[in-house]
PDB file of N, CA and C in Angstrom:
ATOM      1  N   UNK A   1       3.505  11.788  13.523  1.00  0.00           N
ATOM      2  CA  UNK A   1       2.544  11.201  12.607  1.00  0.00           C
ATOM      3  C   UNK A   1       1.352  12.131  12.520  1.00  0.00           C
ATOM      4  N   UNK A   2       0.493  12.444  11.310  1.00  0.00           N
ATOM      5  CA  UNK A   2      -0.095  13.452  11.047  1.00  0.00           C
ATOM      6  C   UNK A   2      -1.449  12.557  11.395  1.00  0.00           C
ATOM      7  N   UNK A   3      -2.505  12.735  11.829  1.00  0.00           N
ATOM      8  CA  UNK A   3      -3.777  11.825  11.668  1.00  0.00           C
ATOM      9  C   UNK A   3      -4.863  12.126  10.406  1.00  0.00           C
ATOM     10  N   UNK A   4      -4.277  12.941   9.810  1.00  0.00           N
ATOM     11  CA  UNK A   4      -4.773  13.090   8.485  1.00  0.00           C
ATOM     12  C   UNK A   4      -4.314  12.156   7.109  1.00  0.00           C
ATOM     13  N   UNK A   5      -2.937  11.549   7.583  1.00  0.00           N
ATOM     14  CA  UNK A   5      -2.222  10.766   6.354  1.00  0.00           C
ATOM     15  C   UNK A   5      -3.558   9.366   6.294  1.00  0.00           C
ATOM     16  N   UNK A   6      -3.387   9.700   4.654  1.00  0.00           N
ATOM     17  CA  UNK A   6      -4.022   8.168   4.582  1.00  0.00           C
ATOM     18  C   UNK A   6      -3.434   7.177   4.096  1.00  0.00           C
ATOM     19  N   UNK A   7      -2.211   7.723   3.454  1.00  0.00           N
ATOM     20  CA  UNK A   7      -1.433   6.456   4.105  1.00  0.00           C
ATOM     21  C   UNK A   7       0.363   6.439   4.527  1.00  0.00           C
ATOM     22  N   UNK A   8       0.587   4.960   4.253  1.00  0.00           N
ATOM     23  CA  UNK A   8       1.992   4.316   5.379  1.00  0.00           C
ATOM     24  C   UNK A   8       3.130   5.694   4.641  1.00  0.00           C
ATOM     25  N   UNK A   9       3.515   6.464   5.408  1.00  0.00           N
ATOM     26  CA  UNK A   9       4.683   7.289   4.997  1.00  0.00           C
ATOM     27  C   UNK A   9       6.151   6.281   4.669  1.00  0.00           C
ATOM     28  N   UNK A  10       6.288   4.870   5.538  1.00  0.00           N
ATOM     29  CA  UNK A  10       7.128   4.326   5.413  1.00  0.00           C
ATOM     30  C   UNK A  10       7.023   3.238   4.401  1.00  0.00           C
ATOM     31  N   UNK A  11       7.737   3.375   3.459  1.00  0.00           N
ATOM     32  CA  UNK A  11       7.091   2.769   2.293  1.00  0.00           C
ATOM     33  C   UNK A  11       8.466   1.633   1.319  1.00  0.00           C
ATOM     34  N   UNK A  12       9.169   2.416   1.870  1.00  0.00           N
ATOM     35  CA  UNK A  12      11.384   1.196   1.694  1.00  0.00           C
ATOM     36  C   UNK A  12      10.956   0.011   1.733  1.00  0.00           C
ATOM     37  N   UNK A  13      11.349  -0.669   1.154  1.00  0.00           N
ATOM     38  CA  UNK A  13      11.747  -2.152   1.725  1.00  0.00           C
ATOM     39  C   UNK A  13      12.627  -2.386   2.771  1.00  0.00           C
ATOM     40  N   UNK A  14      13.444  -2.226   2.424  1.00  0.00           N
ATOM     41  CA  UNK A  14      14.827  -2.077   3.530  1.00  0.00           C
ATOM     42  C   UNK A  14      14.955  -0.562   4.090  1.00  0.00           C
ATOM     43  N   UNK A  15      15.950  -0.539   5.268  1.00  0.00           N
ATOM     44  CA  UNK A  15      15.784   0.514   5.742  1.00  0.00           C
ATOM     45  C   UNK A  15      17.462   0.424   6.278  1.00  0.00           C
ATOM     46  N   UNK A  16      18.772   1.258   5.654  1.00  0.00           N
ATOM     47  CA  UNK A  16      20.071   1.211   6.027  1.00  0.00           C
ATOM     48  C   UNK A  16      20.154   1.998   7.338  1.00  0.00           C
ATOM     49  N   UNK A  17      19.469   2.991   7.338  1.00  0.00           N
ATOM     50  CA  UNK A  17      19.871   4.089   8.699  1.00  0.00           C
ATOM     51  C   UNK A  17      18.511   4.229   9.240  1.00  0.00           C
ATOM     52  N   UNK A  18      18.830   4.702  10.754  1.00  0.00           N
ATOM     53  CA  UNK A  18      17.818   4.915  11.774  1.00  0.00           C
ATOM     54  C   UNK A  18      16.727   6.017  10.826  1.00  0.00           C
ATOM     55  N   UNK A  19      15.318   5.248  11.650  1.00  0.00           N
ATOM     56  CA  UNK A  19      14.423   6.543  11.785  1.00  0.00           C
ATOM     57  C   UNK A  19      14.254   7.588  12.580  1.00  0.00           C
ATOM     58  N   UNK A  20      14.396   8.896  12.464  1.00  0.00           N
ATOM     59  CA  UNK A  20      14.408   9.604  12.956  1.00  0.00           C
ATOM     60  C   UNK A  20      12.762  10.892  13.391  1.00  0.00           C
ATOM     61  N   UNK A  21      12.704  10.694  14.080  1.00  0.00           N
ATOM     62  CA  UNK A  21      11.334  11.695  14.588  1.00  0.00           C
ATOM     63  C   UNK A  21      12.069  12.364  15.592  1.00  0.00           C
ATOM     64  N   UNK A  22      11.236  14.246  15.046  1.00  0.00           N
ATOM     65  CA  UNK A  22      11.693  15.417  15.637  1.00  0.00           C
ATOM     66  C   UNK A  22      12.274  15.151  17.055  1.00  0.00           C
ATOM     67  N   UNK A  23      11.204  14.402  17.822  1.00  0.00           N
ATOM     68  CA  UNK A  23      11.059  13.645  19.135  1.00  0.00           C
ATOM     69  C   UNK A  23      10.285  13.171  19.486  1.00  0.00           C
ATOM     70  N   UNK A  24      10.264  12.589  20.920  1.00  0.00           N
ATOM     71  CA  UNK A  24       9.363  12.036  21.424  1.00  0.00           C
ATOM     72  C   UNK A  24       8.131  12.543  21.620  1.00  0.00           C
ATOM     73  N   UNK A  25       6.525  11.738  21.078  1.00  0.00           N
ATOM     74  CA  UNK A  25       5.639  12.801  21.291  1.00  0.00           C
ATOM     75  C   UNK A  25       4.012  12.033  21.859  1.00  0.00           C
ATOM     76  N   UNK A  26       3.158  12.555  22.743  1.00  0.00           N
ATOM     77  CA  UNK A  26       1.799  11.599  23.118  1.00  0.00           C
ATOM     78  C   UNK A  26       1.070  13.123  22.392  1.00  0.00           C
ATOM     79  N   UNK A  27       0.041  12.322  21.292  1.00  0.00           N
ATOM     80  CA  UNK A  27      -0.732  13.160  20.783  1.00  0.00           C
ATOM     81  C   UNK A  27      -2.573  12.280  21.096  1.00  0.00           C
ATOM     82  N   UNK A  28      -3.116  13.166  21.531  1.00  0.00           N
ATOM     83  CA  UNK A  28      -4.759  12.625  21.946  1.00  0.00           C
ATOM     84  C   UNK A  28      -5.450  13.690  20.679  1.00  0.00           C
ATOM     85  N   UNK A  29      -6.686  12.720  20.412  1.00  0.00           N
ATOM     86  CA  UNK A  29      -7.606  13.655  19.922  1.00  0.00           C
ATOM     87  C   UNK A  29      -8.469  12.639  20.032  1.00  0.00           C
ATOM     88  N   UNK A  30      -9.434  13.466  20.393  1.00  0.00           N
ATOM     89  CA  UNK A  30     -11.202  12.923  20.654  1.00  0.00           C
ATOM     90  C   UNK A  30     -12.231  13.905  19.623  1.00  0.00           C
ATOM     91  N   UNK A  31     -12.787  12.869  19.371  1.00  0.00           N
ATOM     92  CA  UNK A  31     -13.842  13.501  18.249  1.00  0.00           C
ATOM     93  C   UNK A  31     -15.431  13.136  18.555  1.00  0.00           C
ATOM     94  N   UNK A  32     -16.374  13.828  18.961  1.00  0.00           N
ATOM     95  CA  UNK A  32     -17.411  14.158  19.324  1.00  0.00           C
ATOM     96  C   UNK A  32     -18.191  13.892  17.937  1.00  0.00           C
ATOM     97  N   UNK A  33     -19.166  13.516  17.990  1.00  0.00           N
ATOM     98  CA  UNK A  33     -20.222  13.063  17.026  1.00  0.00           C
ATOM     99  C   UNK A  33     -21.737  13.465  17.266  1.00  0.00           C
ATOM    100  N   UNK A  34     -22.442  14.384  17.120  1.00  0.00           N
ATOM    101  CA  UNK A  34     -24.022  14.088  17.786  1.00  0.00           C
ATOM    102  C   UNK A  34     -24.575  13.624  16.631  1.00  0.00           C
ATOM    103  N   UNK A  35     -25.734  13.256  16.888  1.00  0.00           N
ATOM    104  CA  UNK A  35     -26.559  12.364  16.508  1.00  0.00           C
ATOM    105  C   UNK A  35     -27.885  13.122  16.524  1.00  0.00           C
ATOM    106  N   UNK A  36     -28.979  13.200  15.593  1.00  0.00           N
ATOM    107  CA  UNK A  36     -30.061  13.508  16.034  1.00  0.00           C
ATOM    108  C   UNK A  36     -30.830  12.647  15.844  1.00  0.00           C
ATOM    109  N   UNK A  37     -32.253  12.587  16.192  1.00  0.00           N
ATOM    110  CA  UNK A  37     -32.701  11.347  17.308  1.00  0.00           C
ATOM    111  C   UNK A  37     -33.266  10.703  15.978  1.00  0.00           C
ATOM    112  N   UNK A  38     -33.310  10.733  14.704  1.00  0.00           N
ATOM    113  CA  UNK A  38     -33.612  10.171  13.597  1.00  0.00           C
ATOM    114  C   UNK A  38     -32.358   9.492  13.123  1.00  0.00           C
ATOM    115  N   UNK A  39     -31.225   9.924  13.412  1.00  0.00           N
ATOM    116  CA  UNK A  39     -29.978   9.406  12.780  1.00  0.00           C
ATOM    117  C   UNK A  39     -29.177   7.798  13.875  1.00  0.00           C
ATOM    118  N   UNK A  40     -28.895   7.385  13.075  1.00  0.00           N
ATOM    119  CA  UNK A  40     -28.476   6.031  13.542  1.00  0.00           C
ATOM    120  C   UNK A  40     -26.931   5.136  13.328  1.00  0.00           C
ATOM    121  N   UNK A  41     -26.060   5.111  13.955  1.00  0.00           N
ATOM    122  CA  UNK A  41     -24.865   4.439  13.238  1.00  0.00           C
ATOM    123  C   UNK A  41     -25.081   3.057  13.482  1.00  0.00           C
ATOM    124  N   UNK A  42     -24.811   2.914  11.686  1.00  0.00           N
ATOM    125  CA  UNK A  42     -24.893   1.273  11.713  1.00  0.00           C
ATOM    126  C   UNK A  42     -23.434   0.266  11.552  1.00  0.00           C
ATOM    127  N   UNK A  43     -22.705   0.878  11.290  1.00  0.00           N
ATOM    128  CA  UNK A  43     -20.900   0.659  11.103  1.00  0.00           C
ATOM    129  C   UNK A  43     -20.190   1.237  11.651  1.00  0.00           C
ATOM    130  N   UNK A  44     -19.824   0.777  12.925  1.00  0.00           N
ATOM    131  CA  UNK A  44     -18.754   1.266  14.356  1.00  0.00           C
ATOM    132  C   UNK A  44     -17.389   0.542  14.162  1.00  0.00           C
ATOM    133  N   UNK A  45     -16.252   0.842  13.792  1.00  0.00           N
ATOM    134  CA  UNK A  45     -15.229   0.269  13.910  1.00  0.00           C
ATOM    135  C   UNK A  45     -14.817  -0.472  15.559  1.00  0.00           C
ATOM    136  N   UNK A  46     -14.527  -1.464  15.395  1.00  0.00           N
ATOM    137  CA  UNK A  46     -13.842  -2.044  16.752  1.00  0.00           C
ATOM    138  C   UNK A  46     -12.671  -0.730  17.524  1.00  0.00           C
ATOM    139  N   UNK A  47     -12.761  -1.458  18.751  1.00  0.00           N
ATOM    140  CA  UNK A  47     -11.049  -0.484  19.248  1.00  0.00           C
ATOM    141  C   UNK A  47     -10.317  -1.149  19.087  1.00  0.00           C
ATOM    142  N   UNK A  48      -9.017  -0.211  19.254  1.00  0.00           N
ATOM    143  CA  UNK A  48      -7.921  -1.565  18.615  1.00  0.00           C
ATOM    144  C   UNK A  48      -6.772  -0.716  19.686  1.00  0.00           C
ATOM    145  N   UNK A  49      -5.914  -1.704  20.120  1.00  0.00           N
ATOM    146  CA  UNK A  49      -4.757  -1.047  20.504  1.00  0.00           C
ATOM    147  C   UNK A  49      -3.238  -1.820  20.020  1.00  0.00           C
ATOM    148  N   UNK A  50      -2.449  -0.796  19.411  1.00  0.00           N
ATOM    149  CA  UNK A  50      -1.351  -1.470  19.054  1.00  0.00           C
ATOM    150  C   UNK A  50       0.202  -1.311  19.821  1.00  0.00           C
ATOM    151  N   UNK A  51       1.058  -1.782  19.800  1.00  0.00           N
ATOM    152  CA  UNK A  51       2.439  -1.611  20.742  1.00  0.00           C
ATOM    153  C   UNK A  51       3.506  -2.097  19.729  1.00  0.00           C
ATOM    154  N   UNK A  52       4.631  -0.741  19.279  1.00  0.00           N
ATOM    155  CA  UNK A  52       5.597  -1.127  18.599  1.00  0.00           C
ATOM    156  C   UNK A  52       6.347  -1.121  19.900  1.00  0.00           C
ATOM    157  N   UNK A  53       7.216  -2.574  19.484  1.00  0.00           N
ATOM    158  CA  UNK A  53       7.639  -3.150  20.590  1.00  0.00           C
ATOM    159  C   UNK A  53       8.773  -4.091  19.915  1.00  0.00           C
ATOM    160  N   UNK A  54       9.491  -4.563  20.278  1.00  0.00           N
ATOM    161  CA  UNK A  54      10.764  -5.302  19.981  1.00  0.00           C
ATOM    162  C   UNK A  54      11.839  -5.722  20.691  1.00  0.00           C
ATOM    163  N   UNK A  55      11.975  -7.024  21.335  1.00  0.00           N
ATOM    164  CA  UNK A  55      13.017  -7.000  22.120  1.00  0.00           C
ATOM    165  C   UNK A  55      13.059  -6.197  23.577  1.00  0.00           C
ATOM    166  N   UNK A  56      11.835  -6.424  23.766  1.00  0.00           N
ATOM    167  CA  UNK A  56      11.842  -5.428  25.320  1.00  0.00           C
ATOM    168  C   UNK A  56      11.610  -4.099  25.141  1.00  0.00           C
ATOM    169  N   UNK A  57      11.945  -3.601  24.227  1.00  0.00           N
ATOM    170  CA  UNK A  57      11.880  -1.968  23.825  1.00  0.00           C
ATOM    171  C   UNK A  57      10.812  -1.839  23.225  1.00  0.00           C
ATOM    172  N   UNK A  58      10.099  -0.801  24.067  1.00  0.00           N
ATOM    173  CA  UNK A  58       8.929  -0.046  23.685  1.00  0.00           C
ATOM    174  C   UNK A  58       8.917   1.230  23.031  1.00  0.00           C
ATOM    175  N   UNK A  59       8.462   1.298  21.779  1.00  0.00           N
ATOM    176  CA  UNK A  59       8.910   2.132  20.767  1.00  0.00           C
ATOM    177  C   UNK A  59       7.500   3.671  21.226  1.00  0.00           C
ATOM    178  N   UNK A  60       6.473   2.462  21.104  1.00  0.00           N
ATOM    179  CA  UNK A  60       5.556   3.164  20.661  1.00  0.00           C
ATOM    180  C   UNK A  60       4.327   2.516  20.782  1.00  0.00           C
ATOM    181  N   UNK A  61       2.871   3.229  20.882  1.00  0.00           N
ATOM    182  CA  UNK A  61       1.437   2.686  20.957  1.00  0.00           C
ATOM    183  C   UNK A  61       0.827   3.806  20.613  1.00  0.00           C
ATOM    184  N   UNK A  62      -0.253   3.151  19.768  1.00  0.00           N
ATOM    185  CA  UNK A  62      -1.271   3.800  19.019  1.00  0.00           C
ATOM    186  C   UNK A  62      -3.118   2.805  19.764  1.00  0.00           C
ATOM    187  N   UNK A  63      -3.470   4.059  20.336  1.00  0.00           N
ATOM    188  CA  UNK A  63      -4.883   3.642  20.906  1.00  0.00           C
ATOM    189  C   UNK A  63      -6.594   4.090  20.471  1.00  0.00           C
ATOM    190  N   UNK A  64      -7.101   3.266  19.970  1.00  0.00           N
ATOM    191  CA  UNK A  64      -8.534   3.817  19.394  1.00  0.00           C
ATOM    192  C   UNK A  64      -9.693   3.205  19.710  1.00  0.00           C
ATOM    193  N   UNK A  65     -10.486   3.930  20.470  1.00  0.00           N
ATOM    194  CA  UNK A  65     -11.876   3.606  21.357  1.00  0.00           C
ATOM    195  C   UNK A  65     -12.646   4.372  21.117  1.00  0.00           C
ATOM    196  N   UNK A  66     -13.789   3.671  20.417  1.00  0.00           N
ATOM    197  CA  UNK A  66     -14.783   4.116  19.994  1.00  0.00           C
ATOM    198  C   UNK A  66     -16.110   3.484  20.957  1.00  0.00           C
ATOM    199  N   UNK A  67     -16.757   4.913  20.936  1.00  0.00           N
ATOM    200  CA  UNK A  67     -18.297   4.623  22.267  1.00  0.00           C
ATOM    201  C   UNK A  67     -19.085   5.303  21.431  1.00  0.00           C
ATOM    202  N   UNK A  68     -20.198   4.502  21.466  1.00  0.00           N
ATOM    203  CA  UNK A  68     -21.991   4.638  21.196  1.00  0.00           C
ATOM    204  C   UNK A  68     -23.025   4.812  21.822  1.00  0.00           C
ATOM    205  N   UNK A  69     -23.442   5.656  22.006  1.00  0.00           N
ATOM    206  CA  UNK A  69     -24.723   5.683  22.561  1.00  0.00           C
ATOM    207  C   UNK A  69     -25.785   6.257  21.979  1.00  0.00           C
ATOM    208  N   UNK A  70     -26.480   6.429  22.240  1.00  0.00           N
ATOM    209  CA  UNK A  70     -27.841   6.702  21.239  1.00  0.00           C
ATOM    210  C   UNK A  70     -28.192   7.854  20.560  1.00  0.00           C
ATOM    211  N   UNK A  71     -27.317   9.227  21.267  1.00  0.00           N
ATOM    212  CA  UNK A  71     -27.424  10.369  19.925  1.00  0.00           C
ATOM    213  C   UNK A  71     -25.894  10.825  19.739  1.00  0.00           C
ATOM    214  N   UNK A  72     -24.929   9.726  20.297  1.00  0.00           N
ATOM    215  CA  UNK A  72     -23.348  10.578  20.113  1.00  0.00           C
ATOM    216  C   UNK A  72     -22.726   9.439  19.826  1.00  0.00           C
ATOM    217  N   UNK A  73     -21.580   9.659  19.074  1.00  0.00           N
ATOM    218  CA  UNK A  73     -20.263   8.623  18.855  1.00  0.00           C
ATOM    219  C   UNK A  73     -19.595   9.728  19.165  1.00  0.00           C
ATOM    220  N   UNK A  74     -18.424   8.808  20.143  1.00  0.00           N
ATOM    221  CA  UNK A  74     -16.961   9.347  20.611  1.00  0.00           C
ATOM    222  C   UNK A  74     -15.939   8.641  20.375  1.00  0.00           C
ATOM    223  N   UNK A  75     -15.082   9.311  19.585  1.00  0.00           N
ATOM    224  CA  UNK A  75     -13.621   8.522  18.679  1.00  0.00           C
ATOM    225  C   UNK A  75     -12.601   9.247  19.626  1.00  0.00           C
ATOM    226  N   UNK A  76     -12.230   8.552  20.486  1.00  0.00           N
ATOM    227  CA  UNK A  76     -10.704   8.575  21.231  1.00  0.00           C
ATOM    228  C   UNK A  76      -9.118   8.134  20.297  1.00  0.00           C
ATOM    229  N   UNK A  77      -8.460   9.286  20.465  1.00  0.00           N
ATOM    230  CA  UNK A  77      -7.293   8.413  19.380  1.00  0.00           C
ATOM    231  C   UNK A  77      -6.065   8.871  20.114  1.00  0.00           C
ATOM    232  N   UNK A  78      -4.997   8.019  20.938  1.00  0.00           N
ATOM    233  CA  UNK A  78      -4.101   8.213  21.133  1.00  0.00           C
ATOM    234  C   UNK A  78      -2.612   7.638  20.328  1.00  0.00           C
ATOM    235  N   UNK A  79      -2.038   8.595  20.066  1.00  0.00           N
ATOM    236  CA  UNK A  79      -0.755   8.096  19.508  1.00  0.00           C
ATOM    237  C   UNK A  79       0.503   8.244  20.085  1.00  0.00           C
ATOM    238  N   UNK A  80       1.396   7.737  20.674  1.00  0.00           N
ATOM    239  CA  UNK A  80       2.180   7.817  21.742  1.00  0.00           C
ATOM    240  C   UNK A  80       3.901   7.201  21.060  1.00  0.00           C
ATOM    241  N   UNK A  81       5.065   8.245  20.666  1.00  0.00           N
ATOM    242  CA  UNK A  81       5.794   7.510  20.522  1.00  0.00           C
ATOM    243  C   UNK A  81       7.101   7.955  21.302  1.00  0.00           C
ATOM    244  N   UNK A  82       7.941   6.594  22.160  1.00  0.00           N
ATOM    245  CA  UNK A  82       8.714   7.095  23.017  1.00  0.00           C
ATOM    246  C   UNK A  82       9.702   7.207  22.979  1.00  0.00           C
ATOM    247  N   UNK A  83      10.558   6.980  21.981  1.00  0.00           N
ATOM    248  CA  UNK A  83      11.743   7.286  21.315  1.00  0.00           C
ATOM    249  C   UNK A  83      11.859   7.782  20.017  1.00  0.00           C
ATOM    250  N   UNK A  84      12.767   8.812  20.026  1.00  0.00           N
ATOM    251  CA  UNK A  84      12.802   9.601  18.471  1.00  0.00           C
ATOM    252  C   UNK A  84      13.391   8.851  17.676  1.00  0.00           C
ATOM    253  N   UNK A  85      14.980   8.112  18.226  1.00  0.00           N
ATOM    254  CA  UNK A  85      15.316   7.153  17.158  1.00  0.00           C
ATOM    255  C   UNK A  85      14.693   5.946  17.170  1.00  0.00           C
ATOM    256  N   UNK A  86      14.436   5.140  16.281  1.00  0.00           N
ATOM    257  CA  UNK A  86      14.365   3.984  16.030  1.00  0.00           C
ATOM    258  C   UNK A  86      15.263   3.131  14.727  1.00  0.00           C
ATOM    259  N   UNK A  87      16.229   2.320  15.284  1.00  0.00           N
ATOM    260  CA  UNK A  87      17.371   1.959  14.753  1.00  0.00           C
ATOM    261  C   UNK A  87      16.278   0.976  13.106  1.00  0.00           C
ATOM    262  N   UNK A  88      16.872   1.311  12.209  1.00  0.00           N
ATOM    263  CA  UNK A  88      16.990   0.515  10.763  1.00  0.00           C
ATOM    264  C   UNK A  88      16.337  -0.682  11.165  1.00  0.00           C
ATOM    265  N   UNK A  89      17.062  -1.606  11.860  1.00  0.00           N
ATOM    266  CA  UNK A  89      16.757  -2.838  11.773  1.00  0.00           C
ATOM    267  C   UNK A  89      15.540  -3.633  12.691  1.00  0.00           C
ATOM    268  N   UNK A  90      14.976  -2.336  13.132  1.00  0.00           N
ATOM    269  CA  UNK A  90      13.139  -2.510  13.583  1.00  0.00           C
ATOM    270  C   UNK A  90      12.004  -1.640  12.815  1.00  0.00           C
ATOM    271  N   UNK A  91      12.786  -1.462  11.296  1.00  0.00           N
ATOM    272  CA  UNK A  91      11.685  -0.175  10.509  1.00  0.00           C
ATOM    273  C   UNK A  91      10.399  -1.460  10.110  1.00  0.00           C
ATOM    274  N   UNK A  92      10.659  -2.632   9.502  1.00  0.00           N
ATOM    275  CA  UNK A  92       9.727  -3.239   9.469  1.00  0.00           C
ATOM    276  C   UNK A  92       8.635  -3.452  10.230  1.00  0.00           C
ATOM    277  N   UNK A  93       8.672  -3.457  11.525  1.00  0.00           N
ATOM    278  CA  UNK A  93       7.955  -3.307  12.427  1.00  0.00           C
ATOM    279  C   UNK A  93       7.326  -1.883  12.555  1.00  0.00           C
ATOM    280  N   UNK A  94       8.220  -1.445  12.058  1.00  0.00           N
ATOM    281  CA  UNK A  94       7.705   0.494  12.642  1.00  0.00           C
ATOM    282  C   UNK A  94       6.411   0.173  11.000  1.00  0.00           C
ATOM    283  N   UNK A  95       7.059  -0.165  10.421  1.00  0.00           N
ATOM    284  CA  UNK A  95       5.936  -0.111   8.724  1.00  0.00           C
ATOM    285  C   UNK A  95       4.715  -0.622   9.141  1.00  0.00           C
ATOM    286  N   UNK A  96       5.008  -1.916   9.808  1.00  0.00           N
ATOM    287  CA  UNK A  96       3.467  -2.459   9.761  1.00  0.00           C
ATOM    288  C   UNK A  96       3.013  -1.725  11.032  1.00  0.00           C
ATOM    289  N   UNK A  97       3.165  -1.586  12.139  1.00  0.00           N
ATOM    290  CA  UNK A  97       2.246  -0.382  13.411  1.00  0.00           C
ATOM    291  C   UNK A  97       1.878   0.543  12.612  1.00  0.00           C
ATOM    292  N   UNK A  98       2.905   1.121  11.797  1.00  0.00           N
ATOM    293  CA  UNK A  98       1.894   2.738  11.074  1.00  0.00           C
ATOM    294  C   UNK A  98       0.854   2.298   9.885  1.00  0.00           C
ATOM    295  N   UNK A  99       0.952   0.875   9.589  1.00  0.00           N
ATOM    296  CA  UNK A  99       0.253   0.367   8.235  1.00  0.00           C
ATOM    297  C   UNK A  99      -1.291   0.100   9.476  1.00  0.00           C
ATOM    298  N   UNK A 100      -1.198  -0.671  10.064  1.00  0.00           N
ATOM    299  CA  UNK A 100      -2.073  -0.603  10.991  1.00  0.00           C
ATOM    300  C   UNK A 100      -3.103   0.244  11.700  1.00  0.00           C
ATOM    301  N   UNK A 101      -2.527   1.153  11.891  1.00  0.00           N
ATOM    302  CA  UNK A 101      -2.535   2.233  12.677  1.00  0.00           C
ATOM    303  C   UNK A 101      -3.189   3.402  11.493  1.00  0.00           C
ATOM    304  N   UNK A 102      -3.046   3.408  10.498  1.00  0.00           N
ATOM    305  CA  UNK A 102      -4.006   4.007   9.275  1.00  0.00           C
ATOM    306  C   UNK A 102      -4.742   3.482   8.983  1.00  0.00           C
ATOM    307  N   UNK A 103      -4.893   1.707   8.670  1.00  0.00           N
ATOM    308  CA  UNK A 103      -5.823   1.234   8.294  1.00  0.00           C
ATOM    309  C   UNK A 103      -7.300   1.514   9.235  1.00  0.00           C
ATOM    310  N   UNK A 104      -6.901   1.407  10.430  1.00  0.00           N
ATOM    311  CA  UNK A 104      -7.937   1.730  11.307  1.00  0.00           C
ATOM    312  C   UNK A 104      -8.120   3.277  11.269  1.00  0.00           C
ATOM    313  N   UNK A 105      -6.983   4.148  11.319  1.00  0.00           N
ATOM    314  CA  UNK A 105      -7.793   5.630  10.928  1.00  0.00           C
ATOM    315  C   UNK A 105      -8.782   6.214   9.508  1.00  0.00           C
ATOM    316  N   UNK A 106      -8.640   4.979   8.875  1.00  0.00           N
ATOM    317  CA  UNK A 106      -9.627   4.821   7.670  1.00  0.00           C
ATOM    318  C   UNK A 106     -11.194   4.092   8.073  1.00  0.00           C
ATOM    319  N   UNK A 107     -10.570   3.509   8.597  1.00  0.00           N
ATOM    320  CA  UNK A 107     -12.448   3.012   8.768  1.00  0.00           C
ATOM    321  C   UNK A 107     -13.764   3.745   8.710  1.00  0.00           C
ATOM    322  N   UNK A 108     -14.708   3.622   8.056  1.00  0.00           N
ATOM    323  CA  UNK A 108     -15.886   4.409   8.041  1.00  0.00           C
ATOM    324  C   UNK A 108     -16.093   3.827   9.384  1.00  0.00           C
ATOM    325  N   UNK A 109     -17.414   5.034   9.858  1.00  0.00           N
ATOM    326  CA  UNK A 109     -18.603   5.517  10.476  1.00  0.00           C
ATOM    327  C   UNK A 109     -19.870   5.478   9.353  1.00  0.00           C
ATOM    328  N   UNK A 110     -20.486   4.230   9.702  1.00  0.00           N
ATOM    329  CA  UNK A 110     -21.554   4.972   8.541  1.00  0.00           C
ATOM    330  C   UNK A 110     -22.790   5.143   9.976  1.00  0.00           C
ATOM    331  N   UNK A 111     -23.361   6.720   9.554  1.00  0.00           N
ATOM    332  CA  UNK A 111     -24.705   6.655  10.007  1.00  0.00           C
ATOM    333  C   UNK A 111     -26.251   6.843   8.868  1.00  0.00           C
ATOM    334  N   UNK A 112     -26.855   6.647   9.361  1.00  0.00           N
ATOM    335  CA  UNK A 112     -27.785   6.280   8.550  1.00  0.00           C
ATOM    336  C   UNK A 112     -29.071   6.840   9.252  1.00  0.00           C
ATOM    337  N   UNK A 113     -29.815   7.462   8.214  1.00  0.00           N
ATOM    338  CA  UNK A 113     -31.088   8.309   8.504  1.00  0.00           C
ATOM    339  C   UNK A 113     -32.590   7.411   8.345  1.00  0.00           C
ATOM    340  N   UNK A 114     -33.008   7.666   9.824  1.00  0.00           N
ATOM    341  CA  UNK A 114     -34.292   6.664   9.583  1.00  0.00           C
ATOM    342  C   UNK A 114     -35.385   7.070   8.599  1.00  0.00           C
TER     343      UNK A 114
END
């Protein structure tokens, strides 16, 4: 998954054959923010953590923690998926985690200048 897509790559209704990813992969990126001492964020997205999951089987988790403090925001983003296949008949599930999982990589940051 690219963290640049803005949006759901999975987009079928139905889904006849497995999904396939290159492989299994844990991707982190942290994003550093300063602040100077006039600037202010007033719109912080929540963290959110999600788990494609089904039947005992753990597909996959997508993790986002966001911290504030008074001249920095820090955007933690882990995306973690643990099987390359994922059989057809859990793509619905795979749709909405990645529908999810963008919606929150969309969220503004607004900061705002005093």
């Amino acid at each position: 998954m690219n963290y640049l897509e803005q949006e759901n790559p999975f987009k079928q209704k139905k889904r006849r054959f497995p999904v396939e990813l290159e492989h299994p992969y844990s991707d982190n990126k942290t994003i550093l923010i300063n602040l100077s001492p006039v600037d202010t964020a007033t719109v912080i997205p929540q963290n959110l953590s999600l788990v494609l999951q089904y039947g005992g089987i753990q597909f996959g988790k997508f993790t986002y923690k966001i911290g504030y403090e008074r001249n920095s925001i820090r955007v933690s983003i882990r995306w973690d998926m643990y099987k390359s296949i994922i059989p057809a008949e859990y793509y619905d599930f795979l749709k909405e985690f990645t529908a999810k999982a963008i919606a929150k990589l969309n969220e503004p940051i607004i900061i705002e200048r005093k």
